[in-house]
Structure formats: structure tokens, C-alpha cells
C-alpha atoms as a PDB file:
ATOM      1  CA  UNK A   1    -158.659 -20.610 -14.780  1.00  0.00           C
ATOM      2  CA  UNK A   2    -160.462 -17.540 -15.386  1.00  0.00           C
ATOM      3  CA  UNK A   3    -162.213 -16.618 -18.605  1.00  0.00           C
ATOM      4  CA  UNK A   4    -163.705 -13.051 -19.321  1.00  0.00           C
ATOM      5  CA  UNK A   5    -165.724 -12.319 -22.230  1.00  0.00           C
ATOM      6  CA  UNK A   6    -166.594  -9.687 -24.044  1.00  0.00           C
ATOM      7  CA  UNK A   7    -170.189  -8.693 -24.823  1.00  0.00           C
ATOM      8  CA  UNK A   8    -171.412  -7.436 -28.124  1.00  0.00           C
ATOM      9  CA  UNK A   9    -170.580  -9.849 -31.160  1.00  0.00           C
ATOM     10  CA  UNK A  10    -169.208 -12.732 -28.443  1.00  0.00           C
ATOM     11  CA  UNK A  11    -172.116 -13.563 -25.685  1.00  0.00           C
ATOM     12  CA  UNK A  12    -174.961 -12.171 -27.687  1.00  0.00           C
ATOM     13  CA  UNK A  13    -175.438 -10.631 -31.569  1.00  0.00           C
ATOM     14  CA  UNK A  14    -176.268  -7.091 -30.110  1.00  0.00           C
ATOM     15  CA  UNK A  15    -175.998  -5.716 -33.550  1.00  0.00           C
ATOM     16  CA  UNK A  16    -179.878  -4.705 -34.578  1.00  0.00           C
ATOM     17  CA  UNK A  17    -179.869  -2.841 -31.547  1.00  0.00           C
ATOM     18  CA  UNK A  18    -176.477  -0.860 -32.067  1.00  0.00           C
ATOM     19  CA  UNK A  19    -177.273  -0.113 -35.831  1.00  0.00           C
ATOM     20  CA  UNK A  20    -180.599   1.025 -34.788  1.00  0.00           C
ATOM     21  CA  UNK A  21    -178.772   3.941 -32.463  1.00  0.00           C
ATOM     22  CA  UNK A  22    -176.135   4.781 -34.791  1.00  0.00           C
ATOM     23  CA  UNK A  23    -178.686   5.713 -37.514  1.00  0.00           C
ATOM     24  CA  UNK A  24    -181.022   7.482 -34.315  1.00  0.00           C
ATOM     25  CA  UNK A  25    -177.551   9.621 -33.063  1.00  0.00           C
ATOM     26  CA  UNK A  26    -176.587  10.001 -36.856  1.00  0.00           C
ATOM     27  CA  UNK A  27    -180.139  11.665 -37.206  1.00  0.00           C
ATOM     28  CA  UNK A  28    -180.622  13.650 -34.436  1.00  0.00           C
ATOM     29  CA  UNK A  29    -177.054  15.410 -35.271  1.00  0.00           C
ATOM     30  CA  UNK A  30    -177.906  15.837 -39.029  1.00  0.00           C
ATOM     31  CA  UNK A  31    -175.312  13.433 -40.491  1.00  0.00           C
ATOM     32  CA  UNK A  32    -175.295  11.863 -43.572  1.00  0.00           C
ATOM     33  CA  UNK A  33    -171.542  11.143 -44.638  1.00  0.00           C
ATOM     34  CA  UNK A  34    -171.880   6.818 -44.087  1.00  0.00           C
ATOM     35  CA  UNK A  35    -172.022   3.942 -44.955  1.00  0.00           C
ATOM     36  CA  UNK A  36    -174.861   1.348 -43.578  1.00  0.00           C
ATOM     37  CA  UNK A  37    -173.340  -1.274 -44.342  1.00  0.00           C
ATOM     38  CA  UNK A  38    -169.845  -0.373 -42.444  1.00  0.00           C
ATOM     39  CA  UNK A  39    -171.513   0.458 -38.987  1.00  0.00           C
ATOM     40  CA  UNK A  40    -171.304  -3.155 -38.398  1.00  0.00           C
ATOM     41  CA  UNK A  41    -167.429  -2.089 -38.425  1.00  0.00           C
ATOM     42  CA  UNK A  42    -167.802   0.569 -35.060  1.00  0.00           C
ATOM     43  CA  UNK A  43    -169.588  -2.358 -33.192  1.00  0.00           C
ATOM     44  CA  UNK A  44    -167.042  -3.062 -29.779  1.00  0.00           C
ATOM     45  CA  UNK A  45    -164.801  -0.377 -29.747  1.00  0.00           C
ATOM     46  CA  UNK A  46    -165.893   2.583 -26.803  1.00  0.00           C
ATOM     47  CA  UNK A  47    -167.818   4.787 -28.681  1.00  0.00           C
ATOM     48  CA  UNK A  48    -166.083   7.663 -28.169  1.00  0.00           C
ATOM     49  CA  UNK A  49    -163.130   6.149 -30.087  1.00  0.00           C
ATOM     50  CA  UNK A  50    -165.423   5.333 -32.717  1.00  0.00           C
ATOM     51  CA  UNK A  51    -166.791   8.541 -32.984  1.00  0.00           C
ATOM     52  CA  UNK A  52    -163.425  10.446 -32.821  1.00  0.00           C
ATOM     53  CA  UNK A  53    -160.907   8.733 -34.376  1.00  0.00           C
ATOM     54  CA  UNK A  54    -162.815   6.914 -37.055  1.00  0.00           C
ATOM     55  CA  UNK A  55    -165.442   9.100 -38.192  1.00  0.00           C
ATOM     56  CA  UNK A  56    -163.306  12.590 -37.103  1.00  0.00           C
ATOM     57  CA  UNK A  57    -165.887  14.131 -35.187  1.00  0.00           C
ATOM     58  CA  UNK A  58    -165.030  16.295 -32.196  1.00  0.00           C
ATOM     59  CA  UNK A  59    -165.138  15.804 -28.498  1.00  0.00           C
ATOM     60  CA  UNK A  60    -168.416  18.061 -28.046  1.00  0.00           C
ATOM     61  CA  UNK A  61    -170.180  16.203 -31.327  1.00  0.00           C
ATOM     62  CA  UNK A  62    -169.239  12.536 -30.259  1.00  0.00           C
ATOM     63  CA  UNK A  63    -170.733  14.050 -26.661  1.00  0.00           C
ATOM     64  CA  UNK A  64    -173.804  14.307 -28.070  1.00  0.00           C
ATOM     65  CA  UNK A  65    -173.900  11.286 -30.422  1.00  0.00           C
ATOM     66  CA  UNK A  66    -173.403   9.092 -27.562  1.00  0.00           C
ATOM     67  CA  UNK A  67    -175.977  10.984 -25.854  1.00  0.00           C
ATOM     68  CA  UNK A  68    -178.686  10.053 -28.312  1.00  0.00           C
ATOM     69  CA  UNK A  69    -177.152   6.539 -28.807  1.00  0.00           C
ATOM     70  CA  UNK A  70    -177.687   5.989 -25.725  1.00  0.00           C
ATOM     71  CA  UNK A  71    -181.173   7.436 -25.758  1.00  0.00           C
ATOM     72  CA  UNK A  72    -182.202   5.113 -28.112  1.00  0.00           C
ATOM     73  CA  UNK A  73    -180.348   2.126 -26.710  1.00  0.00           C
ATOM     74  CA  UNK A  74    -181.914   2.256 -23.313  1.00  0.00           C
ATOM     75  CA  UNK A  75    -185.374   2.746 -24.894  1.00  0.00           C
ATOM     76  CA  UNK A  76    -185.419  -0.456 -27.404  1.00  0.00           C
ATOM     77  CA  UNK A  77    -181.468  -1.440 -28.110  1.00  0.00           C
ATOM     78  CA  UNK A  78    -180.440  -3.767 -25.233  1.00  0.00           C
ATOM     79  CA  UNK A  79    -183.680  -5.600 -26.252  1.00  0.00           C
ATOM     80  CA  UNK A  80    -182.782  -6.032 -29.860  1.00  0.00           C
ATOM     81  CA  UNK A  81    -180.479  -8.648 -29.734  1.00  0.00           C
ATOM     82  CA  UNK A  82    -180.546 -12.201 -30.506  1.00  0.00           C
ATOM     83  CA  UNK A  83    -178.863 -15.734 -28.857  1.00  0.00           C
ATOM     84  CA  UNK A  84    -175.346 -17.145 -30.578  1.00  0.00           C
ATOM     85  CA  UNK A  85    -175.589 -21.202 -31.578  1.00  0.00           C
ATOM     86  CA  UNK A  86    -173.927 -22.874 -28.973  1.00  0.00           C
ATOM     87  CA  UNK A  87    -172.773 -19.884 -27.029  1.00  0.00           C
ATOM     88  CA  UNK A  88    -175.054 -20.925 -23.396  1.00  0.00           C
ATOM     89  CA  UNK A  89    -174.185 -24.643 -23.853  1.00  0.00           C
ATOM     90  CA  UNK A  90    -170.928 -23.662 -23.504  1.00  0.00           C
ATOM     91  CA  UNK A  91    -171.077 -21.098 -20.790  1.00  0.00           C
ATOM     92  CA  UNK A  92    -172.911 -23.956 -18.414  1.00  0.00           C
ATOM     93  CA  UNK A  93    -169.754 -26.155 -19.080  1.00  0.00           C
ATOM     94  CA  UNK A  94    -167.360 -23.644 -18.551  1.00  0.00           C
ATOM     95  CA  UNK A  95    -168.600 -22.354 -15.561  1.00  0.00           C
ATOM     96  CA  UNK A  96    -168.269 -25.631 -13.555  1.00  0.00           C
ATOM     97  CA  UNK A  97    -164.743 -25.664 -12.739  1.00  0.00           C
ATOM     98  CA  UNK A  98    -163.440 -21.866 -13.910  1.00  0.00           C
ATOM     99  CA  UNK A  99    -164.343 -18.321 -12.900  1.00  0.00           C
ATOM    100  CA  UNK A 100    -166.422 -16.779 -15.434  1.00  0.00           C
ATOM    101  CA  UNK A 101    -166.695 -12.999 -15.968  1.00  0.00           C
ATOM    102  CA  UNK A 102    -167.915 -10.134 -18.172  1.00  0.00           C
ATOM    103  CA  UNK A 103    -165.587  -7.401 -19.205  1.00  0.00           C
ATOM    104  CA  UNK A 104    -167.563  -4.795 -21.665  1.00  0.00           C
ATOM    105  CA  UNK A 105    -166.991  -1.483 -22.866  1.00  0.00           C
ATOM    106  CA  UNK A 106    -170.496  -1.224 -22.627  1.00  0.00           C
ATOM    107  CA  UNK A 107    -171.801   1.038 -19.609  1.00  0.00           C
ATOM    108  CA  UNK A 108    -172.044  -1.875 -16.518  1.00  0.00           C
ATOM    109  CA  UNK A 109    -175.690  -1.403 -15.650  1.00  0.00           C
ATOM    110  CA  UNK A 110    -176.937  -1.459 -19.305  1.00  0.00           C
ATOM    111  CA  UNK A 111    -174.564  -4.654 -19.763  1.00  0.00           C
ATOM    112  CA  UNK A 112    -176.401  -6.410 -16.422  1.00  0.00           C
ATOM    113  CA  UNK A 113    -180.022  -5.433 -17.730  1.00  0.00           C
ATOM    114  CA  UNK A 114    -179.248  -7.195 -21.152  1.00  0.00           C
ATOM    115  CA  UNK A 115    -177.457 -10.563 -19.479  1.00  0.00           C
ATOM    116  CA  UNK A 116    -180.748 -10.798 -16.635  1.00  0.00           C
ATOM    117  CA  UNK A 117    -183.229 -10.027 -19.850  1.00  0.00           C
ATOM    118  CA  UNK A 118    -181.723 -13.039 -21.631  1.00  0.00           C
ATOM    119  CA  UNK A 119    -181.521 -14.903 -18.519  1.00  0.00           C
ATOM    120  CA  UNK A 120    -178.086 -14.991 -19.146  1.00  0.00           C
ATOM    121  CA  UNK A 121    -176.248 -13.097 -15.988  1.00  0.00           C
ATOM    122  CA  UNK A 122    -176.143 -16.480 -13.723  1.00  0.00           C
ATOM    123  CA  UNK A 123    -173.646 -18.241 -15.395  1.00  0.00           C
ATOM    124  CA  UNK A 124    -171.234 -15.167 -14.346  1.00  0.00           C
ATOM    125  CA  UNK A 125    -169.279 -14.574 -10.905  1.00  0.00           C
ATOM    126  CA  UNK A 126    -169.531 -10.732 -12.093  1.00  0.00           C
ATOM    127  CA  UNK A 127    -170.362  -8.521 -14.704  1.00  0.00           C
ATOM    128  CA  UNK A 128    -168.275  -5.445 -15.749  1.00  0.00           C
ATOM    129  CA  UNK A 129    -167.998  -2.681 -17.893  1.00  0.00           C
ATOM    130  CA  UNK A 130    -167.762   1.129 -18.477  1.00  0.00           C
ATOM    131  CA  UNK A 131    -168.761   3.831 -16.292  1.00  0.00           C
ATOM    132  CA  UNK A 132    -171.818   5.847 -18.055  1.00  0.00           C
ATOM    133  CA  UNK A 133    -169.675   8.785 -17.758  1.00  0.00           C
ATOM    134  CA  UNK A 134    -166.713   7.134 -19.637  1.00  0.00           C
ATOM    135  CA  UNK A 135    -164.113   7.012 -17.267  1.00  0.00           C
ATOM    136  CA  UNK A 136    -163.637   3.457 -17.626  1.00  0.00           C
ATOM    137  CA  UNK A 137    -164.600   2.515 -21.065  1.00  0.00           C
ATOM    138  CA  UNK A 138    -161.455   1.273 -22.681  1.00  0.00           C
ATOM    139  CA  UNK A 139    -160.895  -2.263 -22.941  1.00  0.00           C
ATOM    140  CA  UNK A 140    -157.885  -2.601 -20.907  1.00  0.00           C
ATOM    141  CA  UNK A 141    -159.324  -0.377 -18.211  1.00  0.00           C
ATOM    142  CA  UNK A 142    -162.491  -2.762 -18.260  1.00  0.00           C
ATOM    143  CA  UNK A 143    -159.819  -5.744 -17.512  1.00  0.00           C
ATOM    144  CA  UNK A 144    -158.142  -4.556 -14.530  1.00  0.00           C
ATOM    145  CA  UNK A 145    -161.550  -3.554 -13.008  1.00  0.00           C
ATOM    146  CA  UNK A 146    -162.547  -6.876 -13.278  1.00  0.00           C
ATOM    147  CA  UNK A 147    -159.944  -8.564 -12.155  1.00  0.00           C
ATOM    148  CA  UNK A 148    -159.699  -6.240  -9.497  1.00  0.00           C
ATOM    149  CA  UNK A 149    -163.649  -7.234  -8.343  1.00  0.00           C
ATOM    150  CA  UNK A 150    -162.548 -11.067  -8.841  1.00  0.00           C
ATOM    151  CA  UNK A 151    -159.627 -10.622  -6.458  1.00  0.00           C
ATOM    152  CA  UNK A 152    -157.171 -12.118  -9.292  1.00  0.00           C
ATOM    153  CA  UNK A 153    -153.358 -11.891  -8.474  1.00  0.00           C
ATOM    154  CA  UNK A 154    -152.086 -13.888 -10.785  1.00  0.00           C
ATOM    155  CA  UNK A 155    -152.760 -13.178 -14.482  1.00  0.00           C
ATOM    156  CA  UNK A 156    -150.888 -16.630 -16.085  1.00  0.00           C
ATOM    157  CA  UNK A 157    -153.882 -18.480 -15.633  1.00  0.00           C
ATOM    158  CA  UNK A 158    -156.613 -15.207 -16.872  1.00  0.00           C
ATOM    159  CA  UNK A 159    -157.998 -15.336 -21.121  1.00  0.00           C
ATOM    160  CA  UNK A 160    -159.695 -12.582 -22.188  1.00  0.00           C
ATOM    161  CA  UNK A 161    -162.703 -14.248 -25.326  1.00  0.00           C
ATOM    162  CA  UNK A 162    -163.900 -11.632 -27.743  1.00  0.00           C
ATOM    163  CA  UNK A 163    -164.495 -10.810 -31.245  1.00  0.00           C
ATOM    164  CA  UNK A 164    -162.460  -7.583 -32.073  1.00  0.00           C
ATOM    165  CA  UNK A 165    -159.215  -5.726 -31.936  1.00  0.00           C
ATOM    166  CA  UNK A 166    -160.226  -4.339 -28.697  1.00  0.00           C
ATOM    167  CA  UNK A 167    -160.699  -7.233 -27.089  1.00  0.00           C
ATOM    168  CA  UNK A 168    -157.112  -8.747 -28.164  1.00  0.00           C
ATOM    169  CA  UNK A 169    -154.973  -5.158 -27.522  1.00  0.00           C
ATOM    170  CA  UNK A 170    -156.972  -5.043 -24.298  1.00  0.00           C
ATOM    171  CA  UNK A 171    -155.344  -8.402 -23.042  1.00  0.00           C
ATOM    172  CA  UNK A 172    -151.769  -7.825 -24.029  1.00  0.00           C
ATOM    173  CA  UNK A 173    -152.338  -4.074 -22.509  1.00  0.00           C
ATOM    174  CA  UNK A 174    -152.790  -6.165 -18.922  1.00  0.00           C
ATOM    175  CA  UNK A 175    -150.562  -8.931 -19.469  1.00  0.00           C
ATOM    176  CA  UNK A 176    -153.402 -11.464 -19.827  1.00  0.00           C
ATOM    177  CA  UNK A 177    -153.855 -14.492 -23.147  1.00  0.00           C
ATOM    178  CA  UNK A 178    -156.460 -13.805 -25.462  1.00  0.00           C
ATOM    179  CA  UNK A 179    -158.814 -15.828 -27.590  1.00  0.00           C
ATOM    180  CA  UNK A 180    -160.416 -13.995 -30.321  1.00  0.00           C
ATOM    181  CA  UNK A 181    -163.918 -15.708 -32.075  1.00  0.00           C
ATOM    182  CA  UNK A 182    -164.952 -15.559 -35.197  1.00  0.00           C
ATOM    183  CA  UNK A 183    -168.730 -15.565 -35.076  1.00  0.00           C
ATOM    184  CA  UNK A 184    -168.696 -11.949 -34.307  1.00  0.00           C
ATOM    185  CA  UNK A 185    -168.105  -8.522 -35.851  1.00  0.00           C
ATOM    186  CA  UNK A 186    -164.518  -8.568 -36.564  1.00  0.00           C
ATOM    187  CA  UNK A 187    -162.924 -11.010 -38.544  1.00  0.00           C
ATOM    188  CA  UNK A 188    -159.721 -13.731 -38.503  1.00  0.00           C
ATOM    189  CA  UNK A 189    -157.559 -10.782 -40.212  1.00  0.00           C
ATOM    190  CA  UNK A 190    -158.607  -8.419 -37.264  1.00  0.00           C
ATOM    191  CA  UNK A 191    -157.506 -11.168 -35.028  1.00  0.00           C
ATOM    192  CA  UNK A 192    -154.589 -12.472 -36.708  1.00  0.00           C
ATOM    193  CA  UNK A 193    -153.237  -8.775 -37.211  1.00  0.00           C
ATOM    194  CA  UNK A 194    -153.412  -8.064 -33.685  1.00  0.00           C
ATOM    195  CA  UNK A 195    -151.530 -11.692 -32.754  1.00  0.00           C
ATOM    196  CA  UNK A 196    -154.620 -13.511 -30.971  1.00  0.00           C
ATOM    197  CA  UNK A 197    -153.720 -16.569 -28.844  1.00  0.00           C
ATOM    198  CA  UNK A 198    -155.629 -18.673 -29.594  1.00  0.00           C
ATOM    199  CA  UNK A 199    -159.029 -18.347 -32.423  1.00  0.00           C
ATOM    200  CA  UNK A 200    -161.999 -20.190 -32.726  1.00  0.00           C
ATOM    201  CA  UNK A 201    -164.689 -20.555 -35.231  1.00  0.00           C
ATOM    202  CA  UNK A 202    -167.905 -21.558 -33.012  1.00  0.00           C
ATOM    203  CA  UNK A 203    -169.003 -22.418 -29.494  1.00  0.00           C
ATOM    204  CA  UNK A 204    -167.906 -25.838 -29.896  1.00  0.00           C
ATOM    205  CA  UNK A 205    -163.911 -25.162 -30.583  1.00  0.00           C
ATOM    206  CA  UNK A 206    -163.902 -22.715 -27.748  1.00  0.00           C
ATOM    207  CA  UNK A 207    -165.434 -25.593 -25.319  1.00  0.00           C
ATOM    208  CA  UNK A 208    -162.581 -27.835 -27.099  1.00  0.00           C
ATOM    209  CA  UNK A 209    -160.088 -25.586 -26.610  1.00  0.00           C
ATOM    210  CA  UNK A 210    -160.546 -24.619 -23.056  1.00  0.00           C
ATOM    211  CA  UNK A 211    -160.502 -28.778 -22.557  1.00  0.00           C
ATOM    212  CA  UNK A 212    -156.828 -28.593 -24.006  1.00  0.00           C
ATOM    213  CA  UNK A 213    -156.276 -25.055 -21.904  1.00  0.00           C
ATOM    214  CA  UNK A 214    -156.910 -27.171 -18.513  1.00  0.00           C
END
């Protein structure tokens, strides 16, 4: 079998760190018109989808958003960030008898920094994400990337774990099952709306389920 996961709101709670440079990019390009407590909402998604089809700004504005986003995020972000209950416990059983990999819209070398700073990038036979210039960012992209590294020809045996609609469209997009979780920053709706596979509450279930899976 081979599992990918997602990132932010699956492996780790990146979410102090992604506030933190939303509310620096908001700043630095004078705007105001938000809510706090809905950035939690544009957490997984490429930015530049966030930026432009949720929050209607244009190509040249999101441009710069992401550039101070990013400013911020390489300076403090990727270390604010915190460990999910159960979440390395079940990596180190999963790993034993499946290949294990990291498919992020976050920009790859940011995504590897954050994994070795949590000690976290050894229970993976690769890491990948988006290109810093966005090329690759979107989910589905991200997937056949990966898969492409791993060598994978066939896809029956290939989940894709993660917490948002991304994640889940991403999978169908390349013909791959999905298994959305709960303990991140979408919710069961998200995941039921967008016809999950499989969902699980906590670390535990997925380690239960992947039992059943082999």
C-alpha cells in the first residue's frame, strides 16, 4: 500500500504559524476587510486560490500577499506549530510494511525544513510539495509528482490522508482513494460533501482502519 498525507491540519497543527502570516501579508498590503476567526478556513488550499477566488483579490495583489506570507513564514511560521495526539505513534506503525509519503501544497523545501525540525521527515520515503514559484501547487498536481518520485504504476492500492476539500478533490482528480481526518481544519461536512472514502476521527481509527485496508 501506499499512503500520502497531507501536511498542515493532518501531520502537524501548523495553524499559529499560518494565522500569524495572514495577519503579516494582510498588513503589509493595507487590508482590513476579515474575519480572524475565519482564516482558520484558508488553511490547505494553495494560496493563490485562497487569495483569488475566496477573498477576490487580483493576480498582482495575491503576488504580493504570498510574498509577505511567505516572508513571515520562513522567518518564524514553520516553527510555530505544534505535535497531533497520536499522529507519530501511528506513522512508526504505518511505515513498517507500506510506503509512506508527503504530498503538500506547501512549497517542498519549506515542507522538509518543518518535518526534519520536528524530527519528523524519517518516517517518510519522500517528501513533496509545491514549487516556490507555483507551478506545482495544486493538490492534484502535488499527487502525480509524488507518485511519479515513488515510481507508483498502479494507483488501486495508493490513499491520499488529509483534512480538507483539497485533499479529497485532489485524489479523485488522479484516480487515487481518499481518507479525510477530522482533527484538522476542515470538518466531516467538508469531507462528506466532497464524498471521502473513508473518515476518521483520531490517530487511532486511522491505524484501525489501515489494519482493515490490508
Amino acid at each position: 500500500m501506499v499512503y500520502l498525507f497531507d501536511l498542515d491540519g493532518t501531520l502537524l497543527d501548523t495553524k499559529e504559524g499560518i494565522i500569524n502570516g495572514f495577519l503579516y501579508g494582510f498588513e503589509k498590503i493595507g487590508y482590513k476587510d476579515y474575519n480572524i476567526d475565519n482564516i482558520k478556513n484558508f488553511i490547505g488550499p494553495p494560496l493563490e486560490d485562497t487569495f483569488i477566488n475566496k477573498l477576490g483579490f487580483s493576480k498582482n495583489l495575491s503576488d504580493k500577499t504570498i510574498e509577505y506570507f511567505r516572508q513571515y513564514y520562513k522567518a518564524k511560521g514553520k516553527y510555530e506549530n505544534t505535535f497531533y495526539d497520536g499522529v507519530c505513534d501511528a506513522l512508526e506503525y504505518i511505515r513498517r510494511d507500506n510506503i509512506v509519503a508527503v504530498a503538500t501544497s506547501k512549497p517542498e523545501k519549506q515542507s522538509i525544513e518543518i518535518l526534519k525540525n520536528r524530527k519528523m521527515d524519517g518516517y517518510f520515503n519522500f517528501i513533496g510539495g509545491a514549487t516556490e514559484n507555483a507551478e506545482r501547487s495544486k493538490k492534484h498536481d502535488v499527487i502525480e509528482y509524488v507518485l511519479k518520485k515513488l515510481e507508483i504504476s498502479s494507483r488501486e492500492k495508493v490513499y491520499m490522508i488529509g483534512d480538507r476539500y483539497s485533499d479529497i478533490n485532489g485524489a479523485k482528480q488522479s484516480d487515487i482513494k481518499s481518507i479525510g481526518v477530522t482533527w484538522g481544519y476542515g470538518s466531516r461536512k467538508e469531507l462528506l460533501d466532497c464524498k471521502a472514502d473513508y473518515i476518521v476521527d483520531n490517530a487511532k481509527e486511522l491505524n484501525e482502519l489501515i489494519q482493515k485496508i490490508k
